[in-house]
Protein backbone atom coordinates (compact mmCIF):
# COMPACT_ATOMS: atom_id res chain seq x y z
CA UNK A 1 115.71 4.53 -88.17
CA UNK A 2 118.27 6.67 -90.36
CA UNK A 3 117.03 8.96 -92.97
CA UNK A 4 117.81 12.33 -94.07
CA UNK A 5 115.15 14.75 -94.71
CA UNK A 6 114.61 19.15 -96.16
CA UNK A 7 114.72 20.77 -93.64
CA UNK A 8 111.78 23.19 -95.19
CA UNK A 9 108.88 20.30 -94.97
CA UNK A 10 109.93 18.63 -91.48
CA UNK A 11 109.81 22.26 -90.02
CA UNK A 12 106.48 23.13 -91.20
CA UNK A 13 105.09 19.35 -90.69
CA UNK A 14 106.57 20.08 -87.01
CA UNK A 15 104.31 23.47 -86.69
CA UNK A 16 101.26 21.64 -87.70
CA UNK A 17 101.11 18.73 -85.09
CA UNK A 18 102.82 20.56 -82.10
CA UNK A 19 99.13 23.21 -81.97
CA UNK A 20 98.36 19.80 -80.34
CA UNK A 21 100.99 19.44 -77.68
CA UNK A 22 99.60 20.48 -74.27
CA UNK A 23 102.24 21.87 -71.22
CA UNK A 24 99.18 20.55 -68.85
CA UNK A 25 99.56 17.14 -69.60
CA UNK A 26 99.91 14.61 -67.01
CA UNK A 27 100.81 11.61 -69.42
CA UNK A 28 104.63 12.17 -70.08
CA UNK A 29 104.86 10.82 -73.69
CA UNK A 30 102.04 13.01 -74.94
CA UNK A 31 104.68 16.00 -74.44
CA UNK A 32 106.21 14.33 -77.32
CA UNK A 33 105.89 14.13 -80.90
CA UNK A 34 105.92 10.43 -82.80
CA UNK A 35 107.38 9.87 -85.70
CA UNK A 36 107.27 7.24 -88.08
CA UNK A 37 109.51 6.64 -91.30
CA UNK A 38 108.59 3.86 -93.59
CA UNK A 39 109.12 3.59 -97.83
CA UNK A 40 105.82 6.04 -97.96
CA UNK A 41 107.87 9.17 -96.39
CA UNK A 42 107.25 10.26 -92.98
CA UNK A 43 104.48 10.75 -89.91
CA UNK A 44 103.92 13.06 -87.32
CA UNK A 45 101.72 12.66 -84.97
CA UNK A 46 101.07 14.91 -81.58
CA UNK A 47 98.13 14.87 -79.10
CA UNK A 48 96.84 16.00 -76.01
CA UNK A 49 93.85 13.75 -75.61
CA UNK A 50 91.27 16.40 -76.29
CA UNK A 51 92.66 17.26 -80.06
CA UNK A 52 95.36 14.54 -82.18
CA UNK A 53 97.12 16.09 -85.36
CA UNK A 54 99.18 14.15 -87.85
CA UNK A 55 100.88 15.31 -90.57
CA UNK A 56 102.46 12.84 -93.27
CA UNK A 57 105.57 14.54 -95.55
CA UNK A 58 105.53 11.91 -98.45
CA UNK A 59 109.12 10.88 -100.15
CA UNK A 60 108.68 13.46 -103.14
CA UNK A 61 106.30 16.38 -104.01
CA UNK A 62 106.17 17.81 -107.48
CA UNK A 63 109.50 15.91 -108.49
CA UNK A 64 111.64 17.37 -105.57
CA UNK A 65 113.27 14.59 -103.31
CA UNK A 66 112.01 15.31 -99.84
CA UNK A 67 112.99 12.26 -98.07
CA UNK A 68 116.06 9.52 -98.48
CA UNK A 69 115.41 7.05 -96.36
CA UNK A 70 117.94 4.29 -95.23
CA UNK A 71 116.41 2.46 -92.66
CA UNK A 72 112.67 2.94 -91.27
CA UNK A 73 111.76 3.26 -87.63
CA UNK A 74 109.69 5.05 -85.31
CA UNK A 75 110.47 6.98 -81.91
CA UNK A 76 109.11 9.73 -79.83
CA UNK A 77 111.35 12.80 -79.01
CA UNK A 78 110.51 15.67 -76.31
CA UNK A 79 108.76 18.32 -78.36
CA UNK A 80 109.90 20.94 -76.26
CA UNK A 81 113.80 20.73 -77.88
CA UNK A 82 112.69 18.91 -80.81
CA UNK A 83 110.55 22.38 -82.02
CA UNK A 84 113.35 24.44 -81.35
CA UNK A 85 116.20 22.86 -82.23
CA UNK A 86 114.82 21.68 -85.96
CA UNK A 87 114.02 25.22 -86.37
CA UNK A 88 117.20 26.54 -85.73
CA UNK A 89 119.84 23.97 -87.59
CA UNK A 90 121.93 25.62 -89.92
CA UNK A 91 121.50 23.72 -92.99
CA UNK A 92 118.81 22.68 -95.58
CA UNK A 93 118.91 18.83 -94.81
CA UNK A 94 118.75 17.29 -91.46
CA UNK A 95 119.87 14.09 -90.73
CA UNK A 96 118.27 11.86 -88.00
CA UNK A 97 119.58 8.57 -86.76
CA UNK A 98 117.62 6.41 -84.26
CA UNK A 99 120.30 4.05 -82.32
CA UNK A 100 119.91 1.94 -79.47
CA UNK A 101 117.56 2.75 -76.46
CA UNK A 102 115.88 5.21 -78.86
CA UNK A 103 119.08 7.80 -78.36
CA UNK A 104 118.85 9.94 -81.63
CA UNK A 105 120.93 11.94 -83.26
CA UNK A 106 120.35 15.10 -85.20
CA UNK A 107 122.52 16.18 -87.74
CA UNK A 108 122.30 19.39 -89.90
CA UNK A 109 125.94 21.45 -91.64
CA UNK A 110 128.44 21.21 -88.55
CA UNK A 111 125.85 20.65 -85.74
CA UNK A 112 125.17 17.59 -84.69
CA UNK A 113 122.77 16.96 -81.71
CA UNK A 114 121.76 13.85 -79.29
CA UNK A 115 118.16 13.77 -77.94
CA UNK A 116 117.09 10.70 -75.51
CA UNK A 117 113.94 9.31 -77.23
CA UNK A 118 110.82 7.44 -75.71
CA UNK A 119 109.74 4.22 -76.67
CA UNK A 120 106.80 4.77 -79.35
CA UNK A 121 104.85 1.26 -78.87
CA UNK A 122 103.83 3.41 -75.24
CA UNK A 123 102.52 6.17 -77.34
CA UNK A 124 98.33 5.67 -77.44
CA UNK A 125 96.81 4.73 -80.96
CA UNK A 126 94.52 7.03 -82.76
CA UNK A 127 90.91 6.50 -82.29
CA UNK A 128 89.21 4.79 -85.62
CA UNK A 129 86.59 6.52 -87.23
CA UNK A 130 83.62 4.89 -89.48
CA UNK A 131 83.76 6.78 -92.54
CA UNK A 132 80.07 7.07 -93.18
CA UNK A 133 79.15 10.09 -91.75
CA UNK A 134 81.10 12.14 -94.25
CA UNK A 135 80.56 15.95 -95.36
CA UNK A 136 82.72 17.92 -97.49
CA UNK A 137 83.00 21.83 -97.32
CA UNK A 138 85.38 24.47 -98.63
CA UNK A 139 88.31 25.29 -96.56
CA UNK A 140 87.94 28.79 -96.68
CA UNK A 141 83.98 28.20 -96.04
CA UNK A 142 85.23 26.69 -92.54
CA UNK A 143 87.58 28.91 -91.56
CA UNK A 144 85.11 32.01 -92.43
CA UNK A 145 82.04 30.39 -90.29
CA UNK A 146 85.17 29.66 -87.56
CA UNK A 147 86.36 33.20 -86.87
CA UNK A 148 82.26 34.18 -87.18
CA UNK A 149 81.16 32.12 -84.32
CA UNK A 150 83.63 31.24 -82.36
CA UNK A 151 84.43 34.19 -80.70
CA UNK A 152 80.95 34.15 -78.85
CA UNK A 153 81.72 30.70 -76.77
CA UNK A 154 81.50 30.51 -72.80
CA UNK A 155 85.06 31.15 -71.28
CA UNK A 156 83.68 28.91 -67.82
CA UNK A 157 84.71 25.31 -68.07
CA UNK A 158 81.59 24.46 -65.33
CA UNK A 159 79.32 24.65 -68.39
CA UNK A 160 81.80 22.22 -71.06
CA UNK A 161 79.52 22.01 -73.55
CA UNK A 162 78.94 25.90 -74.10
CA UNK A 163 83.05 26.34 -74.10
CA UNK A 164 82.10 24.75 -78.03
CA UNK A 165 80.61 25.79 -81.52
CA UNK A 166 77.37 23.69 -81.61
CA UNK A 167 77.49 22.28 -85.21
CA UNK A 168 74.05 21.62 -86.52
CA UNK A 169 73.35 19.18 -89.78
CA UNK A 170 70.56 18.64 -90.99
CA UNK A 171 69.20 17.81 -94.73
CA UNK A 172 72.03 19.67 -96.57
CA UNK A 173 72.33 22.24 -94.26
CA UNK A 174 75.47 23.10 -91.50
CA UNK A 175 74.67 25.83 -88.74
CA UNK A 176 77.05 26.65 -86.36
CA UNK A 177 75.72 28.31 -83.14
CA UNK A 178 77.90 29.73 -80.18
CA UNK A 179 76.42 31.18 -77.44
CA UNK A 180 77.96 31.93 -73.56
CA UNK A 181 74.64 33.46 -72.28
CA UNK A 182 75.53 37.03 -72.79
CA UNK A 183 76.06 37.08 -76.95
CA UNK A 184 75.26 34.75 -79.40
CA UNK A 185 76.85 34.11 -83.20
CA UNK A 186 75.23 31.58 -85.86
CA UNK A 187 76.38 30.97 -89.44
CA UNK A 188 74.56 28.42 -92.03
CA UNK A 189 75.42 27.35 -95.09
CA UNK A 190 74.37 24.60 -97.78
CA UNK A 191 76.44 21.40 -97.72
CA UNK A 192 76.28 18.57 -100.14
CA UNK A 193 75.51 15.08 -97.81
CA UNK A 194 74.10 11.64 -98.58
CA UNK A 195 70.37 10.68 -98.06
CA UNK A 196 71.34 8.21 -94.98
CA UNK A 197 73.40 11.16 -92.84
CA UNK A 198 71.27 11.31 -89.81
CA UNK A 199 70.55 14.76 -88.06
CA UNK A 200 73.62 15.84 -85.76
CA UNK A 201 74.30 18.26 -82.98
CA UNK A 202 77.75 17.87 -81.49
CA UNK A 203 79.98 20.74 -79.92
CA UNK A 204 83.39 21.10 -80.74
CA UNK A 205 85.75 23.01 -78.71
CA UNK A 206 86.21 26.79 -79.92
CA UNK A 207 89.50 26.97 -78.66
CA UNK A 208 90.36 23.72 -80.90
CA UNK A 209 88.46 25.03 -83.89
CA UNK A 210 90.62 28.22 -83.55
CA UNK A 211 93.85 25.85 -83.69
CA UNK A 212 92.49 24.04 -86.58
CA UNK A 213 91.69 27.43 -88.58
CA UNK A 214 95.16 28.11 -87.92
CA UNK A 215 96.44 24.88 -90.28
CA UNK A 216 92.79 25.65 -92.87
CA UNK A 217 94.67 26.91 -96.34
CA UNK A 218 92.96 30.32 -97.69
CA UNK A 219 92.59 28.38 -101.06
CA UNK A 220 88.73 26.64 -102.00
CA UNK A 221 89.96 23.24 -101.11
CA UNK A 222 87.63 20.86 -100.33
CA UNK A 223 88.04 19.33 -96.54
CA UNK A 224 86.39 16.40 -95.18
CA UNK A 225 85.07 16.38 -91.95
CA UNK A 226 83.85 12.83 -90.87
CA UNK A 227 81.84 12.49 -87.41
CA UNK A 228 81.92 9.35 -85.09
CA UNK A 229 79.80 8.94 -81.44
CA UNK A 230 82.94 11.26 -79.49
CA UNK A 231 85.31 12.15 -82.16
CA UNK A 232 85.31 14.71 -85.22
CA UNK A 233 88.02 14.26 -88.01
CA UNK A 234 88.98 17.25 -90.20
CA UNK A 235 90.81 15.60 -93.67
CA UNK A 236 93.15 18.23 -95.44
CA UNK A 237 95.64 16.47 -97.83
CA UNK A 238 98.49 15.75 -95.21
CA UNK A 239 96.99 16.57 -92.35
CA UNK A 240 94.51 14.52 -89.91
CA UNK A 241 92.77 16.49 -87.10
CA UNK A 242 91.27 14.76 -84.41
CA UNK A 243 88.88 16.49 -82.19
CA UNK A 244 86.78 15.06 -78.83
CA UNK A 245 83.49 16.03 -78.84
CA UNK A 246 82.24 18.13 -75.61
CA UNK A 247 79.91 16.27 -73.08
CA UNK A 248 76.54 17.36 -72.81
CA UNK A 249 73.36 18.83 -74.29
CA UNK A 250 73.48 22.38 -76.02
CA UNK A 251 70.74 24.63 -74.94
CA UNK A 252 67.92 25.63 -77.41
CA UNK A 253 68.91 28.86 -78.31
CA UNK A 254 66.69 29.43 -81.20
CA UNK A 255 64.11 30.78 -78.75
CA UNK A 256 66.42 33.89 -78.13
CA UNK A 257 66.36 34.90 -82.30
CA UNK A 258 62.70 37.42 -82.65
CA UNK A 259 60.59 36.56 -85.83
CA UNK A 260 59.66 40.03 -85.71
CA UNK A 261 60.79 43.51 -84.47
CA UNK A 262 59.34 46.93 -83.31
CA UNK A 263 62.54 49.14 -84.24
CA UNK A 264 64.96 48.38 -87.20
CA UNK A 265 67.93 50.13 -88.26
CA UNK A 266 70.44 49.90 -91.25
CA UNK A 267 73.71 51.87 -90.52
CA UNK A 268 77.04 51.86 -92.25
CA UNK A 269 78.86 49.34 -90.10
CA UNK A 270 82.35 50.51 -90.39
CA UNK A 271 80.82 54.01 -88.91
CA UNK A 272 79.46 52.76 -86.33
CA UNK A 273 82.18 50.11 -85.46
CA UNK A 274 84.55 53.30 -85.42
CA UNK A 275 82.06 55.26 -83.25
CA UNK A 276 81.55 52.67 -80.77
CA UNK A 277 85.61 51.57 -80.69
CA UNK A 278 86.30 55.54 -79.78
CA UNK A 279 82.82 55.24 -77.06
CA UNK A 280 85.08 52.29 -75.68
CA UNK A 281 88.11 53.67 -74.40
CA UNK A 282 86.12 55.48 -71.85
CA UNK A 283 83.62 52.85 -71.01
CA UNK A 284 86.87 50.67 -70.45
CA UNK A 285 88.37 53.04 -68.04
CA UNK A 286 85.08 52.16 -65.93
CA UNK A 287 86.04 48.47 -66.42
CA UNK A 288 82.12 48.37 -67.52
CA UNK A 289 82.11 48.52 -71.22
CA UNK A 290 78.96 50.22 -71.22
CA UNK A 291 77.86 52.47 -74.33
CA UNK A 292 74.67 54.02 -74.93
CA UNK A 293 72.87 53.98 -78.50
CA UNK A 294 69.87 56.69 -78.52
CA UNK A 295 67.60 57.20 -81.46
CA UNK A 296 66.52 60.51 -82.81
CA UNK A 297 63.81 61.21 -84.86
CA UNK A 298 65.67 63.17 -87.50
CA UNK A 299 67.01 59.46 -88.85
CA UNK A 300 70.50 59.90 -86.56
CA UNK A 301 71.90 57.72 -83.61
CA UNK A 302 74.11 59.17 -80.45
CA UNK A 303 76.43 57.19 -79.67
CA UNK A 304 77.93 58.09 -75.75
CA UNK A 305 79.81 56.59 -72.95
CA UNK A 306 81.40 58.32 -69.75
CA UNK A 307 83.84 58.03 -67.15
CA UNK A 308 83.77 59.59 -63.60
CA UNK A 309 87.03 60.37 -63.70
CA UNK A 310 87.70 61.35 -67.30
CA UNK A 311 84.68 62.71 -69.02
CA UNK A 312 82.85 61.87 -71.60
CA UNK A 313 82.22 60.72 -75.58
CA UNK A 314 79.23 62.00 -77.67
CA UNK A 315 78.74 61.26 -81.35
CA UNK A 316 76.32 61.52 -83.89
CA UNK A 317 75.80 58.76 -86.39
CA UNK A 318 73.48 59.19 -89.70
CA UNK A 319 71.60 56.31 -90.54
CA UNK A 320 70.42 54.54 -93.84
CA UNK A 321 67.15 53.69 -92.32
CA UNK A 322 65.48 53.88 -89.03
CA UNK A 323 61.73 52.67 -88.26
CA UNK A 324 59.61 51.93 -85.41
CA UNK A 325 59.61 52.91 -81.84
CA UNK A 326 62.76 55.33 -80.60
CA UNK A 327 64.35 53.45 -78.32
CA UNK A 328 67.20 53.74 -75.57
CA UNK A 329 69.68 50.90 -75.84
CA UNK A 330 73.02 50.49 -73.30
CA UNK A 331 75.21 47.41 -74.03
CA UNK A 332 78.59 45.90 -73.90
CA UNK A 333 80.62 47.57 -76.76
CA UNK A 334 83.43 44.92 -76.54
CA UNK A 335 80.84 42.57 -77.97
CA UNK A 336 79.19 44.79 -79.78
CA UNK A 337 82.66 45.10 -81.57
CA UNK A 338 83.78 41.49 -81.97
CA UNK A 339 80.07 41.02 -83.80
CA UNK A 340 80.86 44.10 -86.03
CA UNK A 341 84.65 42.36 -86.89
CA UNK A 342 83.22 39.56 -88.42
CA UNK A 343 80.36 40.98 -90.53
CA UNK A 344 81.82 41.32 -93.98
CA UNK A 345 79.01 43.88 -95.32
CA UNK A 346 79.21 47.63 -95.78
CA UNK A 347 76.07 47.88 -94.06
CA UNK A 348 74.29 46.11 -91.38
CA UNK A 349 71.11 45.74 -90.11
CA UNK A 350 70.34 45.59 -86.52
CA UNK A 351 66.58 44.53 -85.31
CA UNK A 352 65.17 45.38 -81.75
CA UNK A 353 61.93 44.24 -79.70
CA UNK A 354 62.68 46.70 -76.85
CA UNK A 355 65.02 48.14 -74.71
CA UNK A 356 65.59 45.03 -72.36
CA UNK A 357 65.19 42.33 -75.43
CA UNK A 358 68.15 40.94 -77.66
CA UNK A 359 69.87 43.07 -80.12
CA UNK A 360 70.14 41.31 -83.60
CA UNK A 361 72.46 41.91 -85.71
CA UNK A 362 73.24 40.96 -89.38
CA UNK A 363 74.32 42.11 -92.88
CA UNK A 364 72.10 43.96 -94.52
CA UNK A 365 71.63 41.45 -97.65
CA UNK A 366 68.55 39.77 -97.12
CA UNK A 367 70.23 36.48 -98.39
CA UNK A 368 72.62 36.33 -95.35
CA UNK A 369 72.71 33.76 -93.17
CA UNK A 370 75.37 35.19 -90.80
CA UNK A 371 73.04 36.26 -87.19
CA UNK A 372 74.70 38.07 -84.09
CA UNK A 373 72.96 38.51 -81.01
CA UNK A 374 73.96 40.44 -78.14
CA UNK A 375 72.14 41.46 -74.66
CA UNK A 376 71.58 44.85 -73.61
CA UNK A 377 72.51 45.87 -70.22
CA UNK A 378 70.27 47.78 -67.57
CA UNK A 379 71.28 51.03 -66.23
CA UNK A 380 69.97 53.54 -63.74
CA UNK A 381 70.43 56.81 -65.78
């Protein structure tokens, strides 16, 4: 292999597949990335197992010469120095010339560099996925209903399949749940599918669908997402995503969301994020994260947490609307918070059934479909 290639592309083609290089990994040539040059421009491909990313950098874009390529080839190099090095040659064109035993040479202004490759017939083939179960959805659409849910997975790898968003299709509709027992986040939204696309639950990774929001462009471009039996593909225009999905059946959390509620409240949610963040930095002293949220009857909310050792935080909230029974409320603010983060809505609306039920938590449009649940906590005072 011998071509010579901007440096510009192959750096930011590099950034895309190594999100899928894992330091855990007990198969040596997955620590590397694969490349392969033929007369349609260039492939990278990295994986882990769990996720696989490719990224192709075609000959020319937009009439600007990319790639000149002399003789294709393929080889695997260490992505350790590969990363670094390509992002720290000197010049805008990199050479690289694959001789024998895979020894390549990398060679940018005055540097030149030799990196032992690996053979890439040893590197594992990407799994093959039917292309019927196709939906299409807005890249910024994802990466919105991404950073709402994901947040709320299970951190304890003895329960895989709650470590995942659950996504949920079913007759033009896409929910994604996440739930780890304590908090809960859902998002839905209409997608456009064919009449033969079967019902289907599968949980992906949060942790991967946070890498994958990474690569998402802000732009409204359309991204296909293709499911098989234990693998999710993610179709941007250069980029392939490969996902595993998690083992196991995903609870029925639809039981935790109330039809009804005794107390509602509307409240300006940037106030009461801001009260609750300043409630916090006591409550974290105690290494509880407890707050306390106690209704008044004059429409107004105290918001209050103390420490033992450093005192205490009282503060009165106004509210837009307050009905039902006056209730006394303690929960985790640091969830409270992350639910807040992602609720793009000056105000919110949170329903209660009682002091020991499930807090819900939403925008106050009545058209939303964005839901965040979070548990109240017992205390003795």
């Amino acid at each position: 292999m011998k071509l010579t290639i901007l440096k510009e592309y192959l750096n930011e083609s590099i950034q895309h597949v190594s999100k899928a290089i894992s330091n855990k990994t007990t198969i040596p040539i997955l620590s590397g990335i694969k490349i392969d040059a033929d007369v349609n421009g260039m492939t990278l491909t990295a994986s882990d197992t769990d996720i696989s990313i490719q990224s192709h950098i075609p000959n020319e874009k937009n009439e600007i010469s990319i790639i000149d390529l002399q003789k294709p080839g393929s080889v695997v190099l260490s992505s350790k120095f590969f990363v670094e090095i390509i992002r720290k040659l000197p010049a805008s064109k990199i050479e690289i010339e694959v001789k024998d035993h895979f020894l390549t040479i990398i060679r940018s202004g005055s540097s030149e560099i030799q990196l032992v490759g690996l053979d890439p017939e040893e590197y594992p083939t990407l799994p093959s996925i039917e292309e019927n179960r196709r939906i299409q959805m807005p890249s910024d659409l994802l990466k919105s209903m991404i950073k709402q849910t994901s947040f709320a997975v299970s951190t304890n790898e003895s329960t895989p399949v709650l470590t995942g968003v659950l996504w949920t299709v079913n007759e033009g509709n896409l929910k994604f749940t996440a739930c780890d027992r304590h908090r809960l986040g859902s998002r839905e939204t209409k997608i456009e599918v064919n009449d033969e696309f079967p019902v289907s639950n599968v949980s992906i990774s949060g942790k991967t669908l946070n890498e994958l929001a990474k690569i998402l462009p802000d732009q409204n471009t359309l991204i296909d997402v293709i499911f098989a039996e234990s693998q999710v593909l993610f179709q941007l225009s250069s980029i392939l995503f490969y996902t595993r999905v998690l083992d196991g059946t995903y609870p029925d959390t639809s039981k935790l969301i109330p039809q009804s509620y005794q107390t509602e409240l509307v409240i300006n949610a940037q106030q009461l994020a801001n009260a609750i963040d300043r409630a916090y930095l006591l409550s974290r002293e105690e290494k509880t994260n407890i707050v306390k949220l106690i209704m008044r009857e004059d429409q107004t909310i105290e918001i209050s947490s103390s420490s033992s050792e450093l005192g205490k935080v009282t503060e009165q909230l106004d509210v837009s609307k307050l009905t039902g029974e006056l209730l006394r409320i303690s929960f985790n603010s640091k969830y409270m918070l992350d639910a807040l983060k992602v609720i793009d809505s000056e105000l919110i609306h949170i329903g209660f059934t009682g002091a020991m039920q499930p807090i819900i938590i939403r925008p106050a449009e009545e058209s939303s479909t964005l839901l965040q649940l979070i548990l109240p906590y017992r205390t003795t005072s």
